[in-house]
PDB file of N, CA and C in Angstrom:
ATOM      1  N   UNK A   1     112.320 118.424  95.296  1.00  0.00           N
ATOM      2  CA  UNK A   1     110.906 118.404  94.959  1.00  0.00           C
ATOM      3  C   UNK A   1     110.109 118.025  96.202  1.00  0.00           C
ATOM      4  N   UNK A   2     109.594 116.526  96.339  1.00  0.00           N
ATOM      5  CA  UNK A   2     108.603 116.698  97.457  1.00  0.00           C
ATOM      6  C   UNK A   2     109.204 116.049  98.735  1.00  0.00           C
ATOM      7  N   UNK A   3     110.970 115.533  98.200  1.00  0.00           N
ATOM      8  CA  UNK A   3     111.442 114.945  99.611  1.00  0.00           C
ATOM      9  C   UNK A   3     110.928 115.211 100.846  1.00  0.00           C
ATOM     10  N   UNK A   4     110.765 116.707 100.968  1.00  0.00           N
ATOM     11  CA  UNK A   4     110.991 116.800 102.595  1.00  0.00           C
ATOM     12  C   UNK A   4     109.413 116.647 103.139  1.00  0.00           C
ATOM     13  N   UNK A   5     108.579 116.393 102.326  1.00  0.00           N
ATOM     14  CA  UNK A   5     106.847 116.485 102.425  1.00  0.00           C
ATOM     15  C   UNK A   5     106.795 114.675 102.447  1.00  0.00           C
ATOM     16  N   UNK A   6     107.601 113.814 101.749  1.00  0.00           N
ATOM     17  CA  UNK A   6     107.448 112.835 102.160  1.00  0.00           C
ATOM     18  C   UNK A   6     108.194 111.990 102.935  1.00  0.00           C
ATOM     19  N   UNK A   7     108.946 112.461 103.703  1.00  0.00           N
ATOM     20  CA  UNK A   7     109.796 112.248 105.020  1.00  0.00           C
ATOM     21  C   UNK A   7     108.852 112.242 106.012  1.00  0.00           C
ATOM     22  N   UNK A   8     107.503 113.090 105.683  1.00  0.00           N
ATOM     23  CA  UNK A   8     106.688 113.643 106.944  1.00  0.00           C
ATOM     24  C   UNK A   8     105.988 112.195 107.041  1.00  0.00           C
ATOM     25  N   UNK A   9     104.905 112.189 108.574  1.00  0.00           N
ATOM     26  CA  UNK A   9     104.473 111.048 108.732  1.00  0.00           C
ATOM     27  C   UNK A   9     102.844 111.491 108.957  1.00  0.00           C
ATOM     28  N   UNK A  10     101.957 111.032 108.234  1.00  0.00           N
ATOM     29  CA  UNK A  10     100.710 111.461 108.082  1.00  0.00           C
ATOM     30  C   UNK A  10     100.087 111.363 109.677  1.00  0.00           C
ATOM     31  N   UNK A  11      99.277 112.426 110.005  1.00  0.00           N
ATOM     32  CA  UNK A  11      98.782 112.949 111.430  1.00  0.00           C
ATOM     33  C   UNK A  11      97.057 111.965 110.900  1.00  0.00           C
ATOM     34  N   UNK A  12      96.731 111.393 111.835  1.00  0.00           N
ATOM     35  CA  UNK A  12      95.228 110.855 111.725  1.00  0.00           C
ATOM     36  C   UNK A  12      94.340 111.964 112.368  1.00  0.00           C
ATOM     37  N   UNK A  13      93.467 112.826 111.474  1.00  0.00           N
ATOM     38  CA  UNK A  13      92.543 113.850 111.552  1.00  0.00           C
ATOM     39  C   UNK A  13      91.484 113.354 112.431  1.00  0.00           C
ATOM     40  N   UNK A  14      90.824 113.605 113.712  1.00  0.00           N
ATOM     41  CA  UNK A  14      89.947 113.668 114.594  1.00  0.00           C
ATOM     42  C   UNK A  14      89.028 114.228 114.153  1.00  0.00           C
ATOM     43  N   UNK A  15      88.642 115.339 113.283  1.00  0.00           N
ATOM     44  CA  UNK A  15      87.544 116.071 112.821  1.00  0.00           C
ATOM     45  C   UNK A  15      88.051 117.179 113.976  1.00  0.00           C
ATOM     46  N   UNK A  16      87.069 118.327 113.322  1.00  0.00           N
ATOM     47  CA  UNK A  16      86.889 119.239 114.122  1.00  0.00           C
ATOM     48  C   UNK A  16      88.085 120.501 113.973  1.00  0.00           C
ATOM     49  N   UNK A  17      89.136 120.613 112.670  1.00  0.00           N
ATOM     50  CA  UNK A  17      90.287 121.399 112.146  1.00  0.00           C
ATOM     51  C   UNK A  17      89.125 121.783 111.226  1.00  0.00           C
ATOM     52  N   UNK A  18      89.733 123.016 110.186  1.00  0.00           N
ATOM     53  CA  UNK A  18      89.418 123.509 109.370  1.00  0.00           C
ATOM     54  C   UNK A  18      90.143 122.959 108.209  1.00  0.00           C
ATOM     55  N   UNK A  19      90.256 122.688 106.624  1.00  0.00           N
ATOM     56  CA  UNK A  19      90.522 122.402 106.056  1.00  0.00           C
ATOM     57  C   UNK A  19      91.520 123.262 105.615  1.00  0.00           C
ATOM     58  N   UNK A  20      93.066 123.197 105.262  1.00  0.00           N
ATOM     59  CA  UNK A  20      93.328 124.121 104.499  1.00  0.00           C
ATOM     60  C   UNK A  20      92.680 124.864 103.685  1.00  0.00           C
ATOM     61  N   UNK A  21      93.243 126.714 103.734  1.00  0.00           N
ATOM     62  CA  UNK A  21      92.847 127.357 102.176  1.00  0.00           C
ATOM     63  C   UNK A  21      93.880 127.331 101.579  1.00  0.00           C
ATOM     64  N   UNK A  22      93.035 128.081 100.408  1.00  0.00           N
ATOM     65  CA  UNK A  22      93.691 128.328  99.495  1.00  0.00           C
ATOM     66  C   UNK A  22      95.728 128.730  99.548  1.00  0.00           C
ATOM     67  N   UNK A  23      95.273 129.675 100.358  1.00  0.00           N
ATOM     68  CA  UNK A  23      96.779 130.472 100.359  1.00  0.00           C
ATOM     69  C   UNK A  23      98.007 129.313 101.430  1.00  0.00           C
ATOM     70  N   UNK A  24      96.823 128.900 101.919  1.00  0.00           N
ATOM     71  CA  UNK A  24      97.367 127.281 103.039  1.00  0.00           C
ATOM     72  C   UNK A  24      98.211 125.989 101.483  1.00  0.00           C
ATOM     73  N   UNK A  25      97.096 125.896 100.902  1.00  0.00           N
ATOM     74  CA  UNK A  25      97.754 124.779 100.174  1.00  0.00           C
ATOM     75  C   UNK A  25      98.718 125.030  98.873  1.00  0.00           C
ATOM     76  N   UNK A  26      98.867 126.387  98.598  1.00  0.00           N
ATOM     77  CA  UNK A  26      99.482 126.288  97.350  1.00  0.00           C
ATOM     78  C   UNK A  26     101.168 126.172  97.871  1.00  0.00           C
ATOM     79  N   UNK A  27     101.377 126.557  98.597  1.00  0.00           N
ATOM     80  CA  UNK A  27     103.212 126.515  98.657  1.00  0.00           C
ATOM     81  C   UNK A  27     103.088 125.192  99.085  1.00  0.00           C
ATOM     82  N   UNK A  28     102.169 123.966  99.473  1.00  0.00           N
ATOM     83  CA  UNK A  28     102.956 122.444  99.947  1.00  0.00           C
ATOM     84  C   UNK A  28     102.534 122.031  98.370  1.00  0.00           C
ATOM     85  N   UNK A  29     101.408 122.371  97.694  1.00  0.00           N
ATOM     86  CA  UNK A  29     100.918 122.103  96.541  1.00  0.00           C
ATOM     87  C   UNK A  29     102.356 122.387  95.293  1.00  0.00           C
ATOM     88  N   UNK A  30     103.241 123.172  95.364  1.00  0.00           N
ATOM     89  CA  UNK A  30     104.492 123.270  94.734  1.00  0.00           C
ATOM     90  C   UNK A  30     105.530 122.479  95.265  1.00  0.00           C
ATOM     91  N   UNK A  31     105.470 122.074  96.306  1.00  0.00           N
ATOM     92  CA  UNK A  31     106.085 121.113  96.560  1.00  0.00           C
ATOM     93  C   UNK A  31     106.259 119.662  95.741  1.00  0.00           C
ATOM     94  N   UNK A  32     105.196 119.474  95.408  1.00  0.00           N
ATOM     95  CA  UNK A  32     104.749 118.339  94.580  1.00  0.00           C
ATOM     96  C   UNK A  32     104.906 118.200  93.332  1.00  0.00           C
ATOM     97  N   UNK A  33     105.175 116.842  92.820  1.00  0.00           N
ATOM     98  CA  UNK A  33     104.951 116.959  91.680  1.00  0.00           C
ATOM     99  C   UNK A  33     103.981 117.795  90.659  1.00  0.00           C
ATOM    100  N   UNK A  34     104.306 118.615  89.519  1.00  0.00           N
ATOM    101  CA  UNK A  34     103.354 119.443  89.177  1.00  0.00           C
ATOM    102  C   UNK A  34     102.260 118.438  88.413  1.00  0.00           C
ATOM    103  N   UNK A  35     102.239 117.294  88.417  1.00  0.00           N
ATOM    104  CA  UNK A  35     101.260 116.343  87.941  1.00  0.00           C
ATOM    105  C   UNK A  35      99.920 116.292  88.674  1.00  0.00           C
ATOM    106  N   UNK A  36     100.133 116.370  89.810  1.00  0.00           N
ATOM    107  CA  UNK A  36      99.479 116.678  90.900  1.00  0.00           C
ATOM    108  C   UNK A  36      98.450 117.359  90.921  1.00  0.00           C
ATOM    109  N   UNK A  37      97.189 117.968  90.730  1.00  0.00           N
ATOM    110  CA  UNK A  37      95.816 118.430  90.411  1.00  0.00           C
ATOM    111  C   UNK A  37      95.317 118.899  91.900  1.00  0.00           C
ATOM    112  N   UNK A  38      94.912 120.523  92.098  1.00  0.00           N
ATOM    113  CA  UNK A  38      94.038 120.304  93.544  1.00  0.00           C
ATOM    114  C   UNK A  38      92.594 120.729  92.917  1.00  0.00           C
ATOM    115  N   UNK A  39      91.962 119.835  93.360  1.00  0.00           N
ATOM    116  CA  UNK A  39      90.194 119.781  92.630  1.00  0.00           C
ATOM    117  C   UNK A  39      89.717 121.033  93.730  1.00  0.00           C
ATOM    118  N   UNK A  40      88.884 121.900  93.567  1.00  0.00           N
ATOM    119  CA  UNK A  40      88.196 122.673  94.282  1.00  0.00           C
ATOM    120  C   UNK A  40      88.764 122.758  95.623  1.00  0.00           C
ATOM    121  N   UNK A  41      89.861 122.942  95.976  1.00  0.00           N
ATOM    122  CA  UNK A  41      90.732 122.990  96.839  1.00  0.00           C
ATOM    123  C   UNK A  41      90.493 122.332  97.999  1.00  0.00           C
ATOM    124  N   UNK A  42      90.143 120.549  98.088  1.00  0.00           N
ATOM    125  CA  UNK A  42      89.272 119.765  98.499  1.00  0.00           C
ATOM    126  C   UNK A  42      90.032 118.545  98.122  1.00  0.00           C
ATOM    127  N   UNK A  43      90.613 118.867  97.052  1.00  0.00           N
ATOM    128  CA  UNK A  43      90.818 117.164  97.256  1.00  0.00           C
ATOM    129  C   UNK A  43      92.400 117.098  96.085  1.00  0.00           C
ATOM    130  N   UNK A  44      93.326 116.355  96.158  1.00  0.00           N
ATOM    131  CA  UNK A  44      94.145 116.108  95.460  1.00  0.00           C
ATOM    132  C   UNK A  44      94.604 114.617  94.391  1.00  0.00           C
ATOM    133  N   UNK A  45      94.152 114.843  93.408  1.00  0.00           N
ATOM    134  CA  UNK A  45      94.499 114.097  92.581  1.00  0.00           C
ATOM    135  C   UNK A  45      95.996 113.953  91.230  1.00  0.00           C
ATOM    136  N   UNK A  46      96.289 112.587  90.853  1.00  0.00           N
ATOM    137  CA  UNK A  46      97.138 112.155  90.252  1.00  0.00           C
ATOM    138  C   UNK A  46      96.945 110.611  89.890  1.00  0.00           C
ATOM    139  N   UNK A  47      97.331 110.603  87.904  1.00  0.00           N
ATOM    140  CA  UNK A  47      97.502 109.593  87.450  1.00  0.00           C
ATOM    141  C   UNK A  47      98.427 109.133  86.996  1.00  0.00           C
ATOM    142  N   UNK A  48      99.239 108.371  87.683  1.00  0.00           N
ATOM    143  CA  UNK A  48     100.229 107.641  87.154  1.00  0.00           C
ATOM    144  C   UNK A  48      99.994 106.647  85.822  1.00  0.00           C
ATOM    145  N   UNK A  49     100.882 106.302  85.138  1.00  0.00           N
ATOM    146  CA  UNK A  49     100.932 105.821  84.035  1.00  0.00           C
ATOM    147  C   UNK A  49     102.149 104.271  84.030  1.00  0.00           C
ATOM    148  N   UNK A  50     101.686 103.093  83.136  1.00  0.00           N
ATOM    149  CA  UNK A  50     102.363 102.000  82.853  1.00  0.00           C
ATOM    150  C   UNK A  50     101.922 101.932  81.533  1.00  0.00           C
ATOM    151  N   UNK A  51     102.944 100.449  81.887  1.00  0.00           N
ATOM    152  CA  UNK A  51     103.162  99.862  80.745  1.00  0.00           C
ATOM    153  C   UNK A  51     101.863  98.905  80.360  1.00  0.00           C
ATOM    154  N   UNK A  52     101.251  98.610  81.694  1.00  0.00           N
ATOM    155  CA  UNK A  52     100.073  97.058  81.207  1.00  0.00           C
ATOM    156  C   UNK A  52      99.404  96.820  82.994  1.00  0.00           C
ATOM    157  N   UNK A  53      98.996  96.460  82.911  1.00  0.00           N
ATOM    158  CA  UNK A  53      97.808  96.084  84.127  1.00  0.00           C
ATOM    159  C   UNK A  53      98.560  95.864  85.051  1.00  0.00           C
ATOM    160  N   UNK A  54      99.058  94.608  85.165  1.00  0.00           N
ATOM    161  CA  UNK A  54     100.322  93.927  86.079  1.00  0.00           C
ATOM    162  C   UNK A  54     101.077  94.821  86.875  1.00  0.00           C
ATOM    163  N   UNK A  55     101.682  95.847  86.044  1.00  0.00           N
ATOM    164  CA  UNK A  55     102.784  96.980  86.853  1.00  0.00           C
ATOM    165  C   UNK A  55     101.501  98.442  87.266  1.00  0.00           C
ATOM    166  N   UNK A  56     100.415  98.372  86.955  1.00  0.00           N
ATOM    167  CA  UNK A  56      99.603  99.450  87.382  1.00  0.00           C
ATOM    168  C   UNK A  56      99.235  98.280  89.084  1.00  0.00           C
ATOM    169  N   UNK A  57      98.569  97.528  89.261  1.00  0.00           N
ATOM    170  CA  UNK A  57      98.221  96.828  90.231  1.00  0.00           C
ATOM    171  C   UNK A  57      99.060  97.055  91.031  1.00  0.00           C
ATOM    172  N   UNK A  58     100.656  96.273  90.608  1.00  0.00           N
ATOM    173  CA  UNK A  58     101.470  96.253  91.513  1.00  0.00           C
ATOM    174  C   UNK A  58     101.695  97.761  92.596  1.00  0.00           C
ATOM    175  N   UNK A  59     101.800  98.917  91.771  1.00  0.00           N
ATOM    176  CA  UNK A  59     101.603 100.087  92.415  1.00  0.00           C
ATOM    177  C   UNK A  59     100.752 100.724  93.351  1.00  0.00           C
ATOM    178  N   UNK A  60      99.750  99.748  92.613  1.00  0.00           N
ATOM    179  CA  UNK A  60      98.412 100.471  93.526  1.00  0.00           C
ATOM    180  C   UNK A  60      98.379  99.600  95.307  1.00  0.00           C
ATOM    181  N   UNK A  61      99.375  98.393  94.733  1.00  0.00           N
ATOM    182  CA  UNK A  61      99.917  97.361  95.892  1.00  0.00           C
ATOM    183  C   UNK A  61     100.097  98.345  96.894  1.00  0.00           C
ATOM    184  N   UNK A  62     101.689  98.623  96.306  1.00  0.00           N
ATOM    185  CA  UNK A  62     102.594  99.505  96.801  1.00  0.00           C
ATOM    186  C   UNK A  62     101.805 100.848  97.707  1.00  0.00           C
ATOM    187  N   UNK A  63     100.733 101.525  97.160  1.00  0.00           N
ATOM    188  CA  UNK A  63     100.359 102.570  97.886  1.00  0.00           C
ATOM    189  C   UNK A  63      99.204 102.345  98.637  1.00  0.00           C
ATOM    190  N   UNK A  64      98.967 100.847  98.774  1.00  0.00           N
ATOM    191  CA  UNK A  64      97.672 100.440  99.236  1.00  0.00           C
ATOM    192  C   UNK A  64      99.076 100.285 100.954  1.00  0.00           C
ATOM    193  N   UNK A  65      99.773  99.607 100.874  1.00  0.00           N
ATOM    194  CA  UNK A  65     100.744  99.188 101.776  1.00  0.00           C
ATOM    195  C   UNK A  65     101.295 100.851 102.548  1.00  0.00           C
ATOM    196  N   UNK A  66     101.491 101.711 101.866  1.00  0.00           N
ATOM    197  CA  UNK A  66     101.596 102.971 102.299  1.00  0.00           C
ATOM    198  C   UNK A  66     100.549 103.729 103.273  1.00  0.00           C
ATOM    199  N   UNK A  67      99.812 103.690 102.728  1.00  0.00           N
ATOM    200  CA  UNK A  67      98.107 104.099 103.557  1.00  0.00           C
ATOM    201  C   UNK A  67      98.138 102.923 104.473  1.00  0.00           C
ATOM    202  N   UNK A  68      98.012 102.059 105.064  1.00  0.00           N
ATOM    203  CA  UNK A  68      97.918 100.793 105.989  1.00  0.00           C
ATOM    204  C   UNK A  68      99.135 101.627 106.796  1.00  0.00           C
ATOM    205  N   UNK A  69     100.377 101.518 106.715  1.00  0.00           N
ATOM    206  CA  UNK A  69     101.436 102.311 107.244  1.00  0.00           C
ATOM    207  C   UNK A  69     101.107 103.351 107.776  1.00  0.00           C
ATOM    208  N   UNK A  70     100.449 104.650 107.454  1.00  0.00           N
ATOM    209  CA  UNK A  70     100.187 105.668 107.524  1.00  0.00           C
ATOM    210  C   UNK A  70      99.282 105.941 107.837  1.00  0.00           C
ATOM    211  N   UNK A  71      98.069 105.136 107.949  1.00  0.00           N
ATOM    212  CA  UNK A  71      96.925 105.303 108.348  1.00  0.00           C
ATOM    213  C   UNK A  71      95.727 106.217 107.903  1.00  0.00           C
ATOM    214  N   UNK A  72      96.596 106.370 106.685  1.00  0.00           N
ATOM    215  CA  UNK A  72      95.725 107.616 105.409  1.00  0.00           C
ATOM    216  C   UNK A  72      95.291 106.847 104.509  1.00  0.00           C
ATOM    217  N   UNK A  73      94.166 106.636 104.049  1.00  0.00           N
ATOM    218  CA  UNK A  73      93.851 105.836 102.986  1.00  0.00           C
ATOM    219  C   UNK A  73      93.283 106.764 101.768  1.00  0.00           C
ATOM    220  N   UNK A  74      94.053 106.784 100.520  1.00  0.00           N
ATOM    221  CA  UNK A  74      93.307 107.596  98.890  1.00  0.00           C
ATOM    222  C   UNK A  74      92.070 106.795  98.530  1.00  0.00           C
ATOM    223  N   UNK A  75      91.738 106.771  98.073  1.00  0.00           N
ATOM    224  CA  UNK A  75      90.802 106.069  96.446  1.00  0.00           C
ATOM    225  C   UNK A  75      91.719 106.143  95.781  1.00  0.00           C
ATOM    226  N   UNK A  76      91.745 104.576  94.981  1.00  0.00           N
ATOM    227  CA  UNK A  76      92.627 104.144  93.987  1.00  0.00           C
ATOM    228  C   UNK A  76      91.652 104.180  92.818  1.00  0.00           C
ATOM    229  N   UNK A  77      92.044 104.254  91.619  1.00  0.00           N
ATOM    230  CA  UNK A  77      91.041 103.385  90.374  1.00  0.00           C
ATOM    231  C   UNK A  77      92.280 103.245  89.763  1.00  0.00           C
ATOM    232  N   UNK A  78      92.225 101.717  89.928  1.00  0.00           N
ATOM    233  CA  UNK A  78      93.314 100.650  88.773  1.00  0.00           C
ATOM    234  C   UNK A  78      92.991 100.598  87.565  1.00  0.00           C
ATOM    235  N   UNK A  79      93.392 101.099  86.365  1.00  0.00           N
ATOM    236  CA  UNK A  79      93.306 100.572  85.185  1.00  0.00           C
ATOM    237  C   UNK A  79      94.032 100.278  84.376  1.00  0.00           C
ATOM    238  N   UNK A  80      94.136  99.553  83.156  1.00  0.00           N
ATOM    239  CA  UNK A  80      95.036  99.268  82.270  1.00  0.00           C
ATOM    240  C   UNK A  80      95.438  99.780  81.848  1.00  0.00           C
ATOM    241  N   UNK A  81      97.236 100.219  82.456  1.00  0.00           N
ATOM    242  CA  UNK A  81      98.069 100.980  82.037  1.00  0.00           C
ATOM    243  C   UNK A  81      98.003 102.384  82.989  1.00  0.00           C
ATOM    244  N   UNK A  82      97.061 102.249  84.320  1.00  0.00           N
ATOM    245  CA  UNK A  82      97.440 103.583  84.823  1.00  0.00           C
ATOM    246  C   UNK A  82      96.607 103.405  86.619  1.00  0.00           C
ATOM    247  N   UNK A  83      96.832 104.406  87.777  1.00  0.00           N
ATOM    248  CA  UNK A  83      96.281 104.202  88.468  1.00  0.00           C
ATOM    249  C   UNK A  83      96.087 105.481  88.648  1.00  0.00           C
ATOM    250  N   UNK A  84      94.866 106.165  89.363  1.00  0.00           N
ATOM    251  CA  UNK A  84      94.531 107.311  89.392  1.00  0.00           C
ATOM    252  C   UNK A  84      94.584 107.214  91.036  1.00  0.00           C
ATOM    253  N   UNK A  85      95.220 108.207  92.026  1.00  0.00           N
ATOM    254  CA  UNK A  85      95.100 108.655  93.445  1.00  0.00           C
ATOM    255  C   UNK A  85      94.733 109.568  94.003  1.00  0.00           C
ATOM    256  N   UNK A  86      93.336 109.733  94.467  1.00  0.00           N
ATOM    257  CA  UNK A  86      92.817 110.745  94.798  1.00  0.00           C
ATOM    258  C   UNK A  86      92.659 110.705  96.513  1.00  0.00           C
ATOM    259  N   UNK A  87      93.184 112.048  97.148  1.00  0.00           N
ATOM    260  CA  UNK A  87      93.593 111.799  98.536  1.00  0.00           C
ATOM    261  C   UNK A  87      92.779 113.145  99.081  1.00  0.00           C
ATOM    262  N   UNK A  88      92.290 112.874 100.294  1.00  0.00           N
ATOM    263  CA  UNK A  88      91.495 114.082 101.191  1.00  0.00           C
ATOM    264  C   UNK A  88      91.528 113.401 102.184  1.00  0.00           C
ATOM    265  N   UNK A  89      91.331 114.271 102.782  1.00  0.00           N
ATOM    266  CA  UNK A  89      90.906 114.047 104.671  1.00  0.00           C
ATOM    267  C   UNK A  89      89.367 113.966 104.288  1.00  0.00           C
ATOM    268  N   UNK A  90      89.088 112.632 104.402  1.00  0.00           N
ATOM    269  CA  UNK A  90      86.876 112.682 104.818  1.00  0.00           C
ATOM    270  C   UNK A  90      86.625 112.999 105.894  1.00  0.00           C
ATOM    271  N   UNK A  91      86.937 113.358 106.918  1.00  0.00           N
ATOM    272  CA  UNK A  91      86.899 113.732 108.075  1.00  0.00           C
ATOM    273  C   UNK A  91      85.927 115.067 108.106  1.00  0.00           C
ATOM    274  N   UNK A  92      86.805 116.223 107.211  1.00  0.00           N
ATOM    275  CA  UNK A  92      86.892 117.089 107.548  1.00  0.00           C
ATOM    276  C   UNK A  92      86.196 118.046 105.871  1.00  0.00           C
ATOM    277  N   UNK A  93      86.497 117.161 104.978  1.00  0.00           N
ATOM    278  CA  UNK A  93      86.299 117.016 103.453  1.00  0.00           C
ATOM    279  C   UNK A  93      86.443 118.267 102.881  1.00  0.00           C
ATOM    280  N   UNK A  94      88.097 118.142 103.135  1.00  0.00           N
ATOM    281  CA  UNK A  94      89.086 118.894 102.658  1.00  0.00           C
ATOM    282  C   UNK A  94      90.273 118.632 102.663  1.00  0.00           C
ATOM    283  N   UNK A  95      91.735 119.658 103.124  1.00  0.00           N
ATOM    284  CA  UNK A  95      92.790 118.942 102.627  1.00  0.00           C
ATOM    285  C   UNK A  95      93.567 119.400 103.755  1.00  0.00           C
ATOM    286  N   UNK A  96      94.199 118.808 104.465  1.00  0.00           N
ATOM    287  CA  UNK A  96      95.020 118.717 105.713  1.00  0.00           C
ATOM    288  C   UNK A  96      96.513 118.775 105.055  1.00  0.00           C
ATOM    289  N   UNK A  97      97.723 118.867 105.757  1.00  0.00           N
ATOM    290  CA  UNK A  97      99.149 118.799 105.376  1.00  0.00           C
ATOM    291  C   UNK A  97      99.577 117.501 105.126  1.00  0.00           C
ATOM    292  N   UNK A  98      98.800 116.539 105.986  1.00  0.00           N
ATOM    293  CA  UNK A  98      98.878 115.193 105.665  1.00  0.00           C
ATOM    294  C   UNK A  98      98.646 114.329 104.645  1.00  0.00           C
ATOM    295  N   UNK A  99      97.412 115.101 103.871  1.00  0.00           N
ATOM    296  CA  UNK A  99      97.226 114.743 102.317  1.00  0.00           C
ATOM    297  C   UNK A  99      98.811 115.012 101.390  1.00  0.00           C
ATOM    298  N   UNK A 100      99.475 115.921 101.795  1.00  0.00           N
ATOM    299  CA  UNK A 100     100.209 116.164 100.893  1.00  0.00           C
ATOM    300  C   UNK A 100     101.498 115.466 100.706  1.00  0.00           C
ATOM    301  N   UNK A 101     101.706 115.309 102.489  1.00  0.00           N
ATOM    302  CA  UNK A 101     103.057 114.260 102.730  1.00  0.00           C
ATOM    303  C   UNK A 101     102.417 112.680 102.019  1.00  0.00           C
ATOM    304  N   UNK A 102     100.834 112.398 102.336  1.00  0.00           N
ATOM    305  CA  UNK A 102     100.903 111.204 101.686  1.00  0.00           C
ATOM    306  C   UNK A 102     101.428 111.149  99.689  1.00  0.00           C
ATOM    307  N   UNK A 103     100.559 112.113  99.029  1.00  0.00           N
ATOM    308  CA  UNK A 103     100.607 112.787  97.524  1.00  0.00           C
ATOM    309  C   UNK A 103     102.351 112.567  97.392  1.00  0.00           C
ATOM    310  N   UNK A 104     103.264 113.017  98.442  1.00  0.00           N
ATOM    311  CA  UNK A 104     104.774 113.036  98.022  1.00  0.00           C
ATOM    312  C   UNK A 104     104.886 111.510  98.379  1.00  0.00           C
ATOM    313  N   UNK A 105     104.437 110.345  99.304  1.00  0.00           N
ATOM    314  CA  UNK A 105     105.048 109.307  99.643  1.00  0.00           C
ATOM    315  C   UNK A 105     104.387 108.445  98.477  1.00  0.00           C
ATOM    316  N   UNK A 106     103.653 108.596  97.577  1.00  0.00           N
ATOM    317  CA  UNK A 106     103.061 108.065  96.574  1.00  0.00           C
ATOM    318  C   UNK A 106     104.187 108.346  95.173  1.00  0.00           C
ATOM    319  N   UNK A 107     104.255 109.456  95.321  1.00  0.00           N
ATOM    320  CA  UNK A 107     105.753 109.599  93.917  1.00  0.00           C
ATOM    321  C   UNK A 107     106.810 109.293  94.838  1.00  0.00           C
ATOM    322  N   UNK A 108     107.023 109.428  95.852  1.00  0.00           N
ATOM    323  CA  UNK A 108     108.590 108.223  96.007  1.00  0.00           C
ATOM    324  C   UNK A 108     108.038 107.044  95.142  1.00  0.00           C
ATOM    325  N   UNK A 109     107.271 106.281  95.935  1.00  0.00           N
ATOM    326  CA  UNK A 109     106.798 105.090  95.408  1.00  0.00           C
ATOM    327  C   UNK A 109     106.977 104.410  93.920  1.00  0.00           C
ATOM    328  N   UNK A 110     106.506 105.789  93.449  1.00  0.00           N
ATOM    329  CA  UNK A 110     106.578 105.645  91.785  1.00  0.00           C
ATOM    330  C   UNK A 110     107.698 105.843  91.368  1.00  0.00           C
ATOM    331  N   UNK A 111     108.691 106.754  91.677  1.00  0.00           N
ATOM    332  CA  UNK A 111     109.931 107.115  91.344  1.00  0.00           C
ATOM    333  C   UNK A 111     110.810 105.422  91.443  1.00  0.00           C
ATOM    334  N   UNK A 112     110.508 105.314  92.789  1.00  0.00           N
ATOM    335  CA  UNK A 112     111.416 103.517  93.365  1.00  0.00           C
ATOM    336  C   UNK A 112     110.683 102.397  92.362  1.00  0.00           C
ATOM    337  N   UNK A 113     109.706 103.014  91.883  1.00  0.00           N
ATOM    338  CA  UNK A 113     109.068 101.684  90.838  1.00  0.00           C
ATOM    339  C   UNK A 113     110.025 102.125  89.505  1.00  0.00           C
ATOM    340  N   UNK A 114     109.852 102.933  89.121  1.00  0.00           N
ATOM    341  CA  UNK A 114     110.463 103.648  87.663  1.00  0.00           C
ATOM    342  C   UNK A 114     112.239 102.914  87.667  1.00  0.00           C
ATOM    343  N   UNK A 115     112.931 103.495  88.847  1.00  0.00           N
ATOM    344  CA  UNK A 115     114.058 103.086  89.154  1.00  0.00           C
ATOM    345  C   UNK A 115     114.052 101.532  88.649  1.00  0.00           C
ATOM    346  N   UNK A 116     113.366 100.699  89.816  1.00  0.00           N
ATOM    347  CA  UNK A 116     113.622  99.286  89.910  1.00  0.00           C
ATOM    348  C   UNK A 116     113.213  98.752  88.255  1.00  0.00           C
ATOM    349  N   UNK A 117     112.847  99.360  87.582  1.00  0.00           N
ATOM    350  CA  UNK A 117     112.016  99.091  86.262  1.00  0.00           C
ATOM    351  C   UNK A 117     113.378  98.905  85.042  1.00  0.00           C
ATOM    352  N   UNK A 118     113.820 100.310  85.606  1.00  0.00           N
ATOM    353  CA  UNK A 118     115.456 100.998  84.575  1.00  0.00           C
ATOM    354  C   UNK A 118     116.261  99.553  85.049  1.00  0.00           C
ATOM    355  N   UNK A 119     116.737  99.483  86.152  1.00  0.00           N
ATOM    356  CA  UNK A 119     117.808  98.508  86.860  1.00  0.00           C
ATOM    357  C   UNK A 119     117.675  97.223  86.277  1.00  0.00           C
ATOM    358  N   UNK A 120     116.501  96.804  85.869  1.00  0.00           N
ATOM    359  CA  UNK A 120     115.749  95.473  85.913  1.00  0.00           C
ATOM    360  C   UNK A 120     115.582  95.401  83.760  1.00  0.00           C
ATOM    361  N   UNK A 121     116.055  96.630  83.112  1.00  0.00           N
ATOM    362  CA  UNK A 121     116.191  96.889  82.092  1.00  0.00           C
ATOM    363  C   UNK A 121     114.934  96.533  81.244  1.00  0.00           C
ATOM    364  N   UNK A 122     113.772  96.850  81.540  1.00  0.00           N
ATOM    365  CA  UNK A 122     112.908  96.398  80.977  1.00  0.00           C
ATOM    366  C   UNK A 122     112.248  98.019  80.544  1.00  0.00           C
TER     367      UNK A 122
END
């Protein structure tokens, strides 16, 4: 699925690229989880889902710590029982390849949360 998109290491956009099109984003856009939403081919969104506030936060931890790493930062909206991640290049206000490796390093994230969740038998 999006392994090899989130192996990648997000490029910091200078301005001054063109935004992916259309025919640009749909084969990294299959890459991805099909949860994954491209809004007006501009911006990429996804809502993850919990159990209760506590484990939505903690995630949004988790991908707040990812972006700091990466130097890509989404919009989060934390809510009870879910976090919504919406990712673009503002730069350029559109969608770079880098949006997408971040979109895949966000479901690792979730996947290693889901895991540690099973292990932890809760």
């Amino acid at each position: 699925m999006s392994a090899n998109l989130a192996d990648q290491q997000c490029v910091p956009c200078k301005g001054g690229v063109p935004p992916l099109t259309p025919e640009q984003i749909a084969p990294l856009h299959a890459q991805l989880d099909p949860a994954w939403e491209v809004v007006d081919h501009k911006r990429l969104t996804r809502t993850y889902r919990f159990k209760n506030f506590a484990e939505a936060l903690a995630f949004a931890n988790a991908v707040g710590a990812i972006a700091e790493e990466q130097g890509h930062h989404p919009d989060l909206l934390v809510r009870w029982g879910s976090v919504r991640v919406d990712v673009w290049t503002h730069k350029i206000d559109g969608l770079t390849e880098s949006d997408f490796y971040f979109a895949a390093k966000c479901d690792r994230a979730y996947a290693q949360h889901q895991a540690a969740k099973a292990a932890a038998g809760a």
